[in-house]
Protein backbone atom coordinates (compact mmCIF):
# COMPACT_ATOMS: atom_id res chain seq x y z
CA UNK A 1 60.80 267.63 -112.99
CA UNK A 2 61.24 265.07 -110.73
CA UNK A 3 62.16 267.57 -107.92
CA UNK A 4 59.54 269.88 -108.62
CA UNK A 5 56.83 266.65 -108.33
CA UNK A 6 58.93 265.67 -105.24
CA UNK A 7 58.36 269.23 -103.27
CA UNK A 8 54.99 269.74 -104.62
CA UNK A 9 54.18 266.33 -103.11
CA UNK A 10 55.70 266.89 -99.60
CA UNK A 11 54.25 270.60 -99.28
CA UNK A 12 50.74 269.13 -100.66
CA UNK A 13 51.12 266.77 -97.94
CA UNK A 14 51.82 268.49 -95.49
CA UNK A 15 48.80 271.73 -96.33
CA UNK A 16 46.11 268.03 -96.79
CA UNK A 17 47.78 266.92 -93.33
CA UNK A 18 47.45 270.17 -91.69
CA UNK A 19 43.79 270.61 -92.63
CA UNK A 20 42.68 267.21 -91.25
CA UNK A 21 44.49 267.57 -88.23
CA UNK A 22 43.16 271.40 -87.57
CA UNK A 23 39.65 269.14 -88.03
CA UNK A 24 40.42 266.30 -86.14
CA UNK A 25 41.59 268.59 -82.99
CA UNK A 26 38.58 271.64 -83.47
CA UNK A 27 37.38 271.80 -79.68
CA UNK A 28 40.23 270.10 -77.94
CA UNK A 29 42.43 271.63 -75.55
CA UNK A 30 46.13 271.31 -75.12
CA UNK A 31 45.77 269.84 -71.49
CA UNK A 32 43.36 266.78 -72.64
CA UNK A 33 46.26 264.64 -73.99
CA UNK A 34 44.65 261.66 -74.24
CA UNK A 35 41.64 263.16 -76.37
CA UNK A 36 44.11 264.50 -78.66
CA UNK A 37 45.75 261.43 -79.23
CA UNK A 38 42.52 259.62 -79.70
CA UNK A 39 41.71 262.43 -82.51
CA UNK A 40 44.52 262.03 -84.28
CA UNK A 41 45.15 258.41 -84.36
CA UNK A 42 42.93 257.74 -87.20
CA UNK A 43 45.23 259.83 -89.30
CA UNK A 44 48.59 258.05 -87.67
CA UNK A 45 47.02 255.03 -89.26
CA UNK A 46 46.06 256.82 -92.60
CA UNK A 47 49.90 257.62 -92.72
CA UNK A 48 50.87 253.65 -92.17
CA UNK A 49 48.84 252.83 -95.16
CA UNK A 50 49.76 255.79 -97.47
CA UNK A 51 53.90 254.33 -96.22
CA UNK A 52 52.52 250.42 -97.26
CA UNK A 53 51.14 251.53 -100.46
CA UNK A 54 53.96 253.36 -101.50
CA UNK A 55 55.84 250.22 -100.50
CA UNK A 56 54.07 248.12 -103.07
CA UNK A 57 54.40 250.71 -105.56
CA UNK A 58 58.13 249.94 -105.57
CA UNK A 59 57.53 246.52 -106.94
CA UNK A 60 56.08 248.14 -110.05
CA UNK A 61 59.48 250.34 -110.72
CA UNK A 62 61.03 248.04 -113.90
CA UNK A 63 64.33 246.50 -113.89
CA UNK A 64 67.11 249.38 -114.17
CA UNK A 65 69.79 249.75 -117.20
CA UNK A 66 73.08 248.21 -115.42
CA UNK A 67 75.29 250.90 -115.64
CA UNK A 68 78.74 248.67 -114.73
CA UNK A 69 77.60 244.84 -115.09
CA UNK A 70 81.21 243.67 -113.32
CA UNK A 71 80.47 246.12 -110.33
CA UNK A 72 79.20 244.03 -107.38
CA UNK A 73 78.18 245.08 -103.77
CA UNK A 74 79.87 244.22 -100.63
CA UNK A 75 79.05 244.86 -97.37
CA UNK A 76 82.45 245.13 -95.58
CA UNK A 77 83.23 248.08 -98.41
CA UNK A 78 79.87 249.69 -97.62
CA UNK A 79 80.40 249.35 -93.77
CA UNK A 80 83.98 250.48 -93.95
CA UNK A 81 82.63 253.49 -95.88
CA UNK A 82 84.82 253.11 -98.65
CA UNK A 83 82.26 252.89 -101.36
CA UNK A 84 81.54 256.67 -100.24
CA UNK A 85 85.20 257.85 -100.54
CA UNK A 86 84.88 256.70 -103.85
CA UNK A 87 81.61 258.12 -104.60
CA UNK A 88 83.22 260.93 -103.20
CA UNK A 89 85.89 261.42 -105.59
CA UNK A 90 84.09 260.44 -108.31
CA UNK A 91 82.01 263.80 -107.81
CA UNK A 92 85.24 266.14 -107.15
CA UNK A 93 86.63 264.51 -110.23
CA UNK A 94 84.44 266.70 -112.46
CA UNK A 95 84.09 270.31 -111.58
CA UNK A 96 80.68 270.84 -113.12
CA UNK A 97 79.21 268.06 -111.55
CA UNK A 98 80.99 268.92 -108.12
CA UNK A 99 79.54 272.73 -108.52
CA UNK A 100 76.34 271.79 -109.75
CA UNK A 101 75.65 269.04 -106.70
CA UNK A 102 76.91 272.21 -104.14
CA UNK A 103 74.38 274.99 -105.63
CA UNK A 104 72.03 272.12 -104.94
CA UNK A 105 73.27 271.16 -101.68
CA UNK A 106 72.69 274.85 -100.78
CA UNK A 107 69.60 275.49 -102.28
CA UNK A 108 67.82 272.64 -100.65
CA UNK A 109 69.44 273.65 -96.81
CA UNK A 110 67.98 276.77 -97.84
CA UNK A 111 64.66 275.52 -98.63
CA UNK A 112 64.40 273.16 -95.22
CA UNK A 113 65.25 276.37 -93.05
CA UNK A 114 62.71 278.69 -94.74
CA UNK A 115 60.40 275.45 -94.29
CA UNK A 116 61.02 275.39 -90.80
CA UNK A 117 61.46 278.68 -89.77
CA UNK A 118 58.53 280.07 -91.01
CA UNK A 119 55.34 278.70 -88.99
CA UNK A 120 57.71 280.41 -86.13
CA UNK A 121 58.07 283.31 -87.89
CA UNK A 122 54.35 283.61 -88.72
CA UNK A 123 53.17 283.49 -85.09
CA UNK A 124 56.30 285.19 -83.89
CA UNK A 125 55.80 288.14 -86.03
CA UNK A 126 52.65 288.22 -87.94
CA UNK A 127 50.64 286.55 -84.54
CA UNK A 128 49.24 284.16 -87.46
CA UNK A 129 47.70 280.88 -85.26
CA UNK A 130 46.06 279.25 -88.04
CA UNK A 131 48.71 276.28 -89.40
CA UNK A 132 46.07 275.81 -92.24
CA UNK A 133 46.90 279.09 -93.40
CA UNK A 134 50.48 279.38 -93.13
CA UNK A 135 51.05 275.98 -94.66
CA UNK A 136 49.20 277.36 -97.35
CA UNK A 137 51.45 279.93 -97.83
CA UNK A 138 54.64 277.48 -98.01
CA UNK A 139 52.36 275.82 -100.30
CA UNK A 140 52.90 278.64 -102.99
CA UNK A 141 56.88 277.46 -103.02
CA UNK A 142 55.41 274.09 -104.73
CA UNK A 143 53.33 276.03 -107.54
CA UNK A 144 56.29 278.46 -108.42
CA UNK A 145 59.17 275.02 -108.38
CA UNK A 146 56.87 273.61 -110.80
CA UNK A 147 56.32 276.64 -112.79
CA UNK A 148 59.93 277.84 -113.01
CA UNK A 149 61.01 273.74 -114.11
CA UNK A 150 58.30 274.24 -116.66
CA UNK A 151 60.16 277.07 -117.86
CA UNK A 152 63.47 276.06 -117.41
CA UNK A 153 62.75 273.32 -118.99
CA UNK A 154 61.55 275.06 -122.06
CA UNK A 155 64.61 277.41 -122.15
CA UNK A 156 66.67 274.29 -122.08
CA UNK A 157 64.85 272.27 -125.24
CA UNK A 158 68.17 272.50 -127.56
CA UNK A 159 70.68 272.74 -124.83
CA UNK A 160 71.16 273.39 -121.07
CA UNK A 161 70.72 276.98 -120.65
CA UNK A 162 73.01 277.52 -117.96
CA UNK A 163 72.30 281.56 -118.07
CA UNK A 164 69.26 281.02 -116.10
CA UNK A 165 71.19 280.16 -112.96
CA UNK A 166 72.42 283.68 -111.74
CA UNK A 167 69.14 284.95 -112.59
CA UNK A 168 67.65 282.46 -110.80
CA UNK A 169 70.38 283.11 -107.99
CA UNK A 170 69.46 286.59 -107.40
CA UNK A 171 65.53 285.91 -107.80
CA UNK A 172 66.28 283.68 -104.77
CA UNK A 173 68.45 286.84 -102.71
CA UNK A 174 65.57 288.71 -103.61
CA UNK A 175 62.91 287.03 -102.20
CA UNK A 176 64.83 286.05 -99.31
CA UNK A 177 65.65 289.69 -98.60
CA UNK A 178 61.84 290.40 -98.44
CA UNK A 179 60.98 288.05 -96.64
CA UNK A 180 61.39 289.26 -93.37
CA UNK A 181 60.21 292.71 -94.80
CA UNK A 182 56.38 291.50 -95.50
CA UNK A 183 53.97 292.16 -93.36
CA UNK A 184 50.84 290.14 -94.75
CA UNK A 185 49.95 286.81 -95.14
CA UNK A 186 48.96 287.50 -99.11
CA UNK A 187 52.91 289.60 -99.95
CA UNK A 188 54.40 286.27 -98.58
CA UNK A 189 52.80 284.54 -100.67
CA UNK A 190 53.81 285.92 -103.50
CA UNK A 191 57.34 286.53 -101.92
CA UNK A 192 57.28 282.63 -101.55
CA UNK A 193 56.28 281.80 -104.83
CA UNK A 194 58.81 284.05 -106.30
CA UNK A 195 61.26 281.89 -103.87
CA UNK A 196 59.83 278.72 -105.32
CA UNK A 197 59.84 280.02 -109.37
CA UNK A 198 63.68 280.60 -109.10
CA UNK A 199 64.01 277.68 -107.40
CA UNK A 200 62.45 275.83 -110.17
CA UNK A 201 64.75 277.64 -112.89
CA UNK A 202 68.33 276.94 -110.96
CA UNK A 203 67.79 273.12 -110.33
CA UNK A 204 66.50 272.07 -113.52
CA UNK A 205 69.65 273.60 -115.48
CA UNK A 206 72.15 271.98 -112.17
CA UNK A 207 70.61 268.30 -112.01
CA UNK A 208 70.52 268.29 -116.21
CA UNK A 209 74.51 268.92 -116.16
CA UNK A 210 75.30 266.55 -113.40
CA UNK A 211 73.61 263.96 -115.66
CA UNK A 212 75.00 264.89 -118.85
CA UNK A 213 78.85 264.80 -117.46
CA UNK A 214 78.15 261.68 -115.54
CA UNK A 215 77.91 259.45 -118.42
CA UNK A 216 75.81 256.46 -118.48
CA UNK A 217 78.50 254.18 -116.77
CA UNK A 218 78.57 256.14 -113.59
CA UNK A 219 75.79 258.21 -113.30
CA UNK A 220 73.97 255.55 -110.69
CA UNK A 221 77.46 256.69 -108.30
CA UNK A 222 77.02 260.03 -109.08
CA UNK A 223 73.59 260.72 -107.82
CA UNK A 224 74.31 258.18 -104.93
CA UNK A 225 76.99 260.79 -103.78
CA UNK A 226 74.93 263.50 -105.16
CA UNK A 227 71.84 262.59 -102.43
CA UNK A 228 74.30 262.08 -99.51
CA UNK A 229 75.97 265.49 -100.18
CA UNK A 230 72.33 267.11 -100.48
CA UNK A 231 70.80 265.23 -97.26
CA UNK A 232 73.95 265.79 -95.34
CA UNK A 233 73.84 269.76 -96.16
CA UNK A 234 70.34 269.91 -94.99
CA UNK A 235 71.17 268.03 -91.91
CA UNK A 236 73.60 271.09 -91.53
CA UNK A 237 71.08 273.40 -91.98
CA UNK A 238 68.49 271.96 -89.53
CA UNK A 239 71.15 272.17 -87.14
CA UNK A 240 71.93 275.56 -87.73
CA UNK A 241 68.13 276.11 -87.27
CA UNK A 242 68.10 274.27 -84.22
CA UNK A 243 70.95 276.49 -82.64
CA UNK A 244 69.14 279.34 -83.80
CA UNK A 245 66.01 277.91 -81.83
CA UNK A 246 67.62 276.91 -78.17
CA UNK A 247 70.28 279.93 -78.12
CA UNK A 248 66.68 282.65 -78.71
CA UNK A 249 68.21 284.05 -82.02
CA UNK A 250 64.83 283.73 -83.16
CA UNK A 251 63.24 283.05 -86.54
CA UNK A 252 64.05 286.98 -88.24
CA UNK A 253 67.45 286.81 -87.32
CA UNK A 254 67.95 283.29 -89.20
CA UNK A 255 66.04 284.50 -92.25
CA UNK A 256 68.84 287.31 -92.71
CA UNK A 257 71.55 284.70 -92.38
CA UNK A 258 70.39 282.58 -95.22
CA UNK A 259 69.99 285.72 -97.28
CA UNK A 260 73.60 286.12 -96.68
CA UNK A 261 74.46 282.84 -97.41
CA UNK A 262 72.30 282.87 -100.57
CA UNK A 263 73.93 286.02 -101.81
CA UNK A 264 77.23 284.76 -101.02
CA UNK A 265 76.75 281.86 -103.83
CA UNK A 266 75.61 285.18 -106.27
CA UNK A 267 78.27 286.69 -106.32
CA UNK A 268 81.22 285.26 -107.94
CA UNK A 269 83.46 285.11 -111.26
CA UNK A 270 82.80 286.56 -114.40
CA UNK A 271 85.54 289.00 -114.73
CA UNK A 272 86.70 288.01 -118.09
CA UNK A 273 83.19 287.59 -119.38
CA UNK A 274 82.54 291.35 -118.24
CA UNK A 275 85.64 292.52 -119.84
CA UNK A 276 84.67 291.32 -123.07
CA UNK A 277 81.21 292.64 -122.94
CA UNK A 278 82.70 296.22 -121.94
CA UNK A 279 85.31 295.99 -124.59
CA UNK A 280 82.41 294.55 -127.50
CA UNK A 281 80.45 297.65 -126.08
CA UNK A 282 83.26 300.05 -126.99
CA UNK A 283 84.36 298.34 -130.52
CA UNK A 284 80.69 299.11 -131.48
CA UNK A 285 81.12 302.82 -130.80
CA UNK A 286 84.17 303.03 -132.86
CA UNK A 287 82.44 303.80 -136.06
CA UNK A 288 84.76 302.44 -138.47
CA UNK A 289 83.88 301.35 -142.12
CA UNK A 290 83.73 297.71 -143.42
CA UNK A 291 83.45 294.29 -141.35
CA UNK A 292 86.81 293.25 -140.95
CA UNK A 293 88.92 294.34 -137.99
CA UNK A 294 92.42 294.64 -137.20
CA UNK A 295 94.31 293.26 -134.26
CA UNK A 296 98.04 293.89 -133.45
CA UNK A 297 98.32 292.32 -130.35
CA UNK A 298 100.26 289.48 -127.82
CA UNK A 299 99.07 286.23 -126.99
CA UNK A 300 98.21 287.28 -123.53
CA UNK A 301 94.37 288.10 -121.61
CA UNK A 302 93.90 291.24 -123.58
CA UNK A 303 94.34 289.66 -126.73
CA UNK A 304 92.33 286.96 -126.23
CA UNK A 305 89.40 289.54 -125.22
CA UNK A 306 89.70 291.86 -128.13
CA UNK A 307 89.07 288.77 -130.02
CA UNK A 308 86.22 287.70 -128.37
CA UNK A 309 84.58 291.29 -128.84
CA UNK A 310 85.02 291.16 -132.08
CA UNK A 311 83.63 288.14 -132.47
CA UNK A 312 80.93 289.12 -130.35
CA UNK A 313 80.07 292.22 -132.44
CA UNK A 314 79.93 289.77 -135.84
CA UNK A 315 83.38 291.69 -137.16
CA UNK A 316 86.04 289.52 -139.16
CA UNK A 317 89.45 289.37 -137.12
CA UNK A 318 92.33 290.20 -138.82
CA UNK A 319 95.54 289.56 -136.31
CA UNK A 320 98.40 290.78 -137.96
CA UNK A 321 101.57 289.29 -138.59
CA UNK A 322 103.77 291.96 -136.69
CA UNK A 323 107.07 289.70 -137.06
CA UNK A 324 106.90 290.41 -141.02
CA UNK A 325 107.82 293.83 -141.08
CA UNK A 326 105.91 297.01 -141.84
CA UNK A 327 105.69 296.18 -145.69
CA UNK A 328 103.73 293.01 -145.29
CA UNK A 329 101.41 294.50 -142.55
CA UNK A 330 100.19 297.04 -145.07
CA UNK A 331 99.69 294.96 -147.62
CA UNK A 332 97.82 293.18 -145.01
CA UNK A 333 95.87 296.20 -144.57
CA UNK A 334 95.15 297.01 -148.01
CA UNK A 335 94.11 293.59 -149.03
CA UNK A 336 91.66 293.21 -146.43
CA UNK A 337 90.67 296.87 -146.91
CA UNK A 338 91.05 297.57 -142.76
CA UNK A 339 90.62 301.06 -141.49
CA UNK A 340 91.24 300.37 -137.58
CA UNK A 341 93.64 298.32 -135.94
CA UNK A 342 93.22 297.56 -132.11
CA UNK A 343 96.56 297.60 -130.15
CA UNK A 344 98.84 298.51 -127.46
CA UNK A 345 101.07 301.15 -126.06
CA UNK A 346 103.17 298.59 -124.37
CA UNK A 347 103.10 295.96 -127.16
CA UNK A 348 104.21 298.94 -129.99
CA UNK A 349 106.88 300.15 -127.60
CA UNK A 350 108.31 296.07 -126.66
CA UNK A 351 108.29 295.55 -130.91
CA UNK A 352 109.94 298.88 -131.12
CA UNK A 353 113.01 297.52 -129.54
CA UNK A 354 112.57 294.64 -131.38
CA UNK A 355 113.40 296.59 -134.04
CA UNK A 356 109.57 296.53 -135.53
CA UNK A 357 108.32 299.79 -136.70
CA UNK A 358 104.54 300.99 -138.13
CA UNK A 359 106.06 304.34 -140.25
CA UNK A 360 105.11 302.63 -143.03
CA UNK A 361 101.36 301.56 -142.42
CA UNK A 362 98.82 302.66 -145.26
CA UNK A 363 97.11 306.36 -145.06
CA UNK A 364 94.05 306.70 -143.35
CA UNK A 365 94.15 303.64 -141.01
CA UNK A 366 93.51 304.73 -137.61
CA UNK A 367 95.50 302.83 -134.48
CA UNK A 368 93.05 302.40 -131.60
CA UNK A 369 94.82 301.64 -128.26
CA UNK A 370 93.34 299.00 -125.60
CA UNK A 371 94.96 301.54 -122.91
CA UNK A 372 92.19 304.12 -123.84
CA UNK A 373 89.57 301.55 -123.09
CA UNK A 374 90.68 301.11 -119.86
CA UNK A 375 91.18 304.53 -118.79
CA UNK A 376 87.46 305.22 -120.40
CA UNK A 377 85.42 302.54 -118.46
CA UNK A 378 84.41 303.48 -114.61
CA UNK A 379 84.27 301.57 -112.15
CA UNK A 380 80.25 301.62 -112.52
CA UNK A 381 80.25 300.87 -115.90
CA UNK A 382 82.51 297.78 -115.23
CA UNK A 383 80.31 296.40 -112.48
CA UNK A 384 77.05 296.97 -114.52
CA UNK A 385 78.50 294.76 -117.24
CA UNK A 386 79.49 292.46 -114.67
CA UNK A 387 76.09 292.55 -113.21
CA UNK A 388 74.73 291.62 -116.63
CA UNK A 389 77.25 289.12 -118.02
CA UNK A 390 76.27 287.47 -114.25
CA UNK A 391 72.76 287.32 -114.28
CA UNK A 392 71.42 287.56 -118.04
CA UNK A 393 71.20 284.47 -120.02
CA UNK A 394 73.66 283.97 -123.48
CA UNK A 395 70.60 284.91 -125.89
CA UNK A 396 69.99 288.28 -124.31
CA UNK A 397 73.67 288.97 -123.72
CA UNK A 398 73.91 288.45 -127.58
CA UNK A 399 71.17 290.29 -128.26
CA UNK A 400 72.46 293.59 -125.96
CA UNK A 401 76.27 293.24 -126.97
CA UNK A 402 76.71 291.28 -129.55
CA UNK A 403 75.05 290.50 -133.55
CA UNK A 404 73.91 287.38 -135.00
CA UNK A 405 75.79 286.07 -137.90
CA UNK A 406 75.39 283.02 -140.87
CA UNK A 407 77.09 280.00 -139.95
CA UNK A 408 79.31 279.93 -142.96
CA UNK A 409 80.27 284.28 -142.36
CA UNK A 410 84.04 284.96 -142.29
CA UNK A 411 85.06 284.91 -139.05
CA UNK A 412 88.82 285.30 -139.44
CA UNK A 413 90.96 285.83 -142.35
CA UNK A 414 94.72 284.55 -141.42
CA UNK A 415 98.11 284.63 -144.07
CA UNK A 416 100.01 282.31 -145.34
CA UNK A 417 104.09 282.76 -144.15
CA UNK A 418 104.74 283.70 -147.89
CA UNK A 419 107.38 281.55 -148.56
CA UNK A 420 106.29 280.81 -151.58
CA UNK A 421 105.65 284.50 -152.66
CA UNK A 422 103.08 286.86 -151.30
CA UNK A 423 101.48 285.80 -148.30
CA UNK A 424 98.12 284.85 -149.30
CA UNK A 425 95.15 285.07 -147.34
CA UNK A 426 92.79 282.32 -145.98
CA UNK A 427 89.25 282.89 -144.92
CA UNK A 428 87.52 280.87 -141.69
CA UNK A 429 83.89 280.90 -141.84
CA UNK A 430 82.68 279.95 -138.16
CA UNK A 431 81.75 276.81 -139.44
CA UNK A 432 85.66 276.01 -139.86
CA UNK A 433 86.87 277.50 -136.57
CA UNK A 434 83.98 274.80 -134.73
CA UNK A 435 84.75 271.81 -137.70
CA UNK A 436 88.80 272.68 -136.21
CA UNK A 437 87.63 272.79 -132.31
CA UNK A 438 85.47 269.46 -132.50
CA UNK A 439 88.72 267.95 -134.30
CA UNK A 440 90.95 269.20 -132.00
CA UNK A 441 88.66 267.83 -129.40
CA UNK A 442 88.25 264.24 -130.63
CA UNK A 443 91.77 263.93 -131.33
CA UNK A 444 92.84 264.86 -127.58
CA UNK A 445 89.90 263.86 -125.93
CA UNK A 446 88.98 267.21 -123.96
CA UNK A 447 87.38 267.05 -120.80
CA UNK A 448 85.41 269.74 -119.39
CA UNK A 449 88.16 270.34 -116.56
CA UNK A 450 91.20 270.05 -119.27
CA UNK A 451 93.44 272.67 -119.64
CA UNK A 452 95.26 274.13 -122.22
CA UNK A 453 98.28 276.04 -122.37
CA UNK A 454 98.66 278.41 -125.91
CA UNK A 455 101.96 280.18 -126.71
CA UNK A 456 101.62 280.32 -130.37
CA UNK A 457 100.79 284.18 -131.75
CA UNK A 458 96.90 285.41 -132.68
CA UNK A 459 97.91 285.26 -136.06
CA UNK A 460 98.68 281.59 -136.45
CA UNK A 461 96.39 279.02 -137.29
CA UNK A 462 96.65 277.32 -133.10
CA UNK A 463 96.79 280.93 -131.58
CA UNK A 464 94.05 281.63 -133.34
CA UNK A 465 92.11 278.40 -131.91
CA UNK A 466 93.15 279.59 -128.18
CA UNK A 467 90.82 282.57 -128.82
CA UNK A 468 88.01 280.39 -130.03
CA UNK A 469 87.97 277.48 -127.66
CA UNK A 470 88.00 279.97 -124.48
């Protein structure tokens, strides 16, 4: 909220500004310089007080929480600029935060040029003369900023929805990409506003995560680097606009290059995510009986996103042990009353050498191969998954992919190594799979940027974990 009130307040000023100096200059010409300046003095001095009073307003601002009570300022550091290398790497320490302050960055060197471009573009294009009105239509950016925080912010009232940022990301291309397109004062407007509401729903979500992974002790260094990063980006920008000015590449021509640039930030990552969605989409149309599913697969990509569909689709996972022979996989079966089991032509033939062999599964169960999913999804398919795992928030992806399940559901049933007999089998709810993360978690001390490297199988207790923590 505090950048939506910040905008709002410079584009109110500047619409109130334009108005009184449209009626301080009615009736004077260009060439009578020293009338105009006589017109408009009395608002130069309304300025000087508005800058005093906000002055003494600063005096009212409380004392601050000390975030680092040994840290102490020096000049010669400051000077010598090395309290901004370490600002610096402070930010590219933490990938979210360093992401989060560069969609920023961006989006507010994208906001200055459409800011600055425009009035040129109105009289350029449109032959619009009247500031009053064109001011009013940056105006509309304000209104939709505050409305999209206000929603983003209501999305985000149990935790940071982060989904809204692609939508919010292509809201922006779109409006961007009709921008140029509009021919009347009214369909920028709304063009504008549009700009503005998706503006409102990507930095609420991006300035909430840079202060929730700054921590108390250094968030004061974090959004000291944060606002250096942002003003020096839209220093960048001017310039670019400036360039744009002197060399006549003209106002249209710059609106189509920050339309690139915006849809350059769109489109990105995801693959996995898309995968798992397209495979989820397929498990559903397999039609078999009961909730628990069968895996017999590696600890590689593919079995971590078979695992994830399944998940995803509210079915138990059953990952077999395939290094206990043929008998104890269909007892497996049996016990756990599994009619499909998910695997691969390649992983069958590499345990056939091993000396593995399925001849003896139970009647009736079906083998469904991962290969056939491959060869099944087109290349249009694949990218309109992508499309949606990239722009729709989690709720909606869940509620087009996926089913909603009890905390305390079985979510896996693993085996015990039988060494004491039959291998018996253990049911996770989802409640222990997230009691064993958060342990796992507090006992390591996970960062957001950690990495972890998982070699055990699916069907142990850690491979298992591997699936869930991704």
């Amino acid at each position: 909220m505090v950048h939506a009130v910040t905008i709002v307040a410079i584009l109110g000023g500047v619409f109130l500004f334009s108005l009184l100096f449209e009626w301080r200059l009615a009736g004077v010409t260009p060439d009578e310089a020293g009338a105009m300046l006589r017109q408009v003095a009395p608002l130069g001095w309304l300025l000087v007080v508005c800058s005093l009073a906000e002055w003494l307003l600063t005096f009212r601002i409380g004392p601050g929480v000390v975030g680092d009570a040994g840290e102490r300022f020096e000049w010669r550091r400051y000077v010598g600029g090395r309290y901004l290398r370490r600002n610096l790497r402070t930010l590219r320490d933490n990938r979210v935060i360093w992401l989060s302050i560069i969609g920023l960055s961006v989006f507010w060197g994208v906001s200055q040029v459409v800011l600055a471009a425009f009035p040129a573009y109105a009289k350029e294009v449109l032959g619009e003369e009247s500031v009053l009105r064109v001011q009013g239509v940056l105006a509309c950016a304000g209104i939709g900023i505050v409305l999209g925080s206000l929603l983003a912010g209501r999305a985000s009232r149990h935790f940071i929805e982060t989904g809204l940022l692609p939508l919010a990301t292509l809201g922006m291309v779109v409006a961007l990409a009709l921008l140029p397109r509009i021919e009347s004062l009214a369909g920028l407007g709304l063009v504008i506003l549009l700009f503005g509401l998706c503006g409102g729903l990507f930095i609420v979500p991006l300035n909430a995560l840079i202060q929730f992974h700054a921590g108390e002790r250094r968030l004061g260094r974090v959004l000291a680097g944060n606002n250096w990063v942002q003003n020096i980006t839209m220093l960048l920008f001017l310039g670019v606009t400036a360039l744009f000015s002197v060399s006549g590449g003209g106002s249209l021509g710059l609106f189509y290059l920050i339309t690139l640039v915006a849809a350059a930030g769109a489109l990105s990552g995801y693959r996995t995510l898309a995968g798992v969605l397209a495979l989820s989409r397929w498990i559903g149309r397999q039609g078999e009986e009961g909730s628990n599913i069968g895996l017999l697969l590696p600890t590689s990509s593919a079995g971590l996103m078979a695992n994830a569909a399944a998940l995803l689709r509210g079915r138990t996972l059953v990952n077999l042990n395939y290094s206990a022979g043929a008998e104890a996989l269909g007892a497996a079966l049996e016990r756990c009353a599994i009619t499909t089991v998910y695997t691969s032509h390649r992983f069958l033939e590499r345990l056939g050498r091993r000396g593995v062999s399925l001849d003896g599964l139970p009647d009736g169960v079906r083998l469904v191969y991962l290969e056939d999913f491959r060869e099944r999804t087109g290349r249009a398919s694949a990218l309109l998954h992508w499309l949606l795992g990239r722009l729709l928030p989690a709720r909606l992806l869940l509620r087009l992919y996926g089913r909603r399940v009890a905390i305390d559901a079985p979510a896996a049933i693993l085996f015990s190594s039988g060494s004491e007999g039959r291998p018996k089998e253990v049911v996770l709810s989802h409640r222990n799979l997230m009691g064993n993360i958060r342990q796992i978690s507090d006992v390591l001390d996970t960062r957001e940027e950690d990495r972890v490297m998982a070699t055990l199988p699916l069907f142990h207790a850690f491979g298992l974990k591997s699936v869930a923590t991704s």
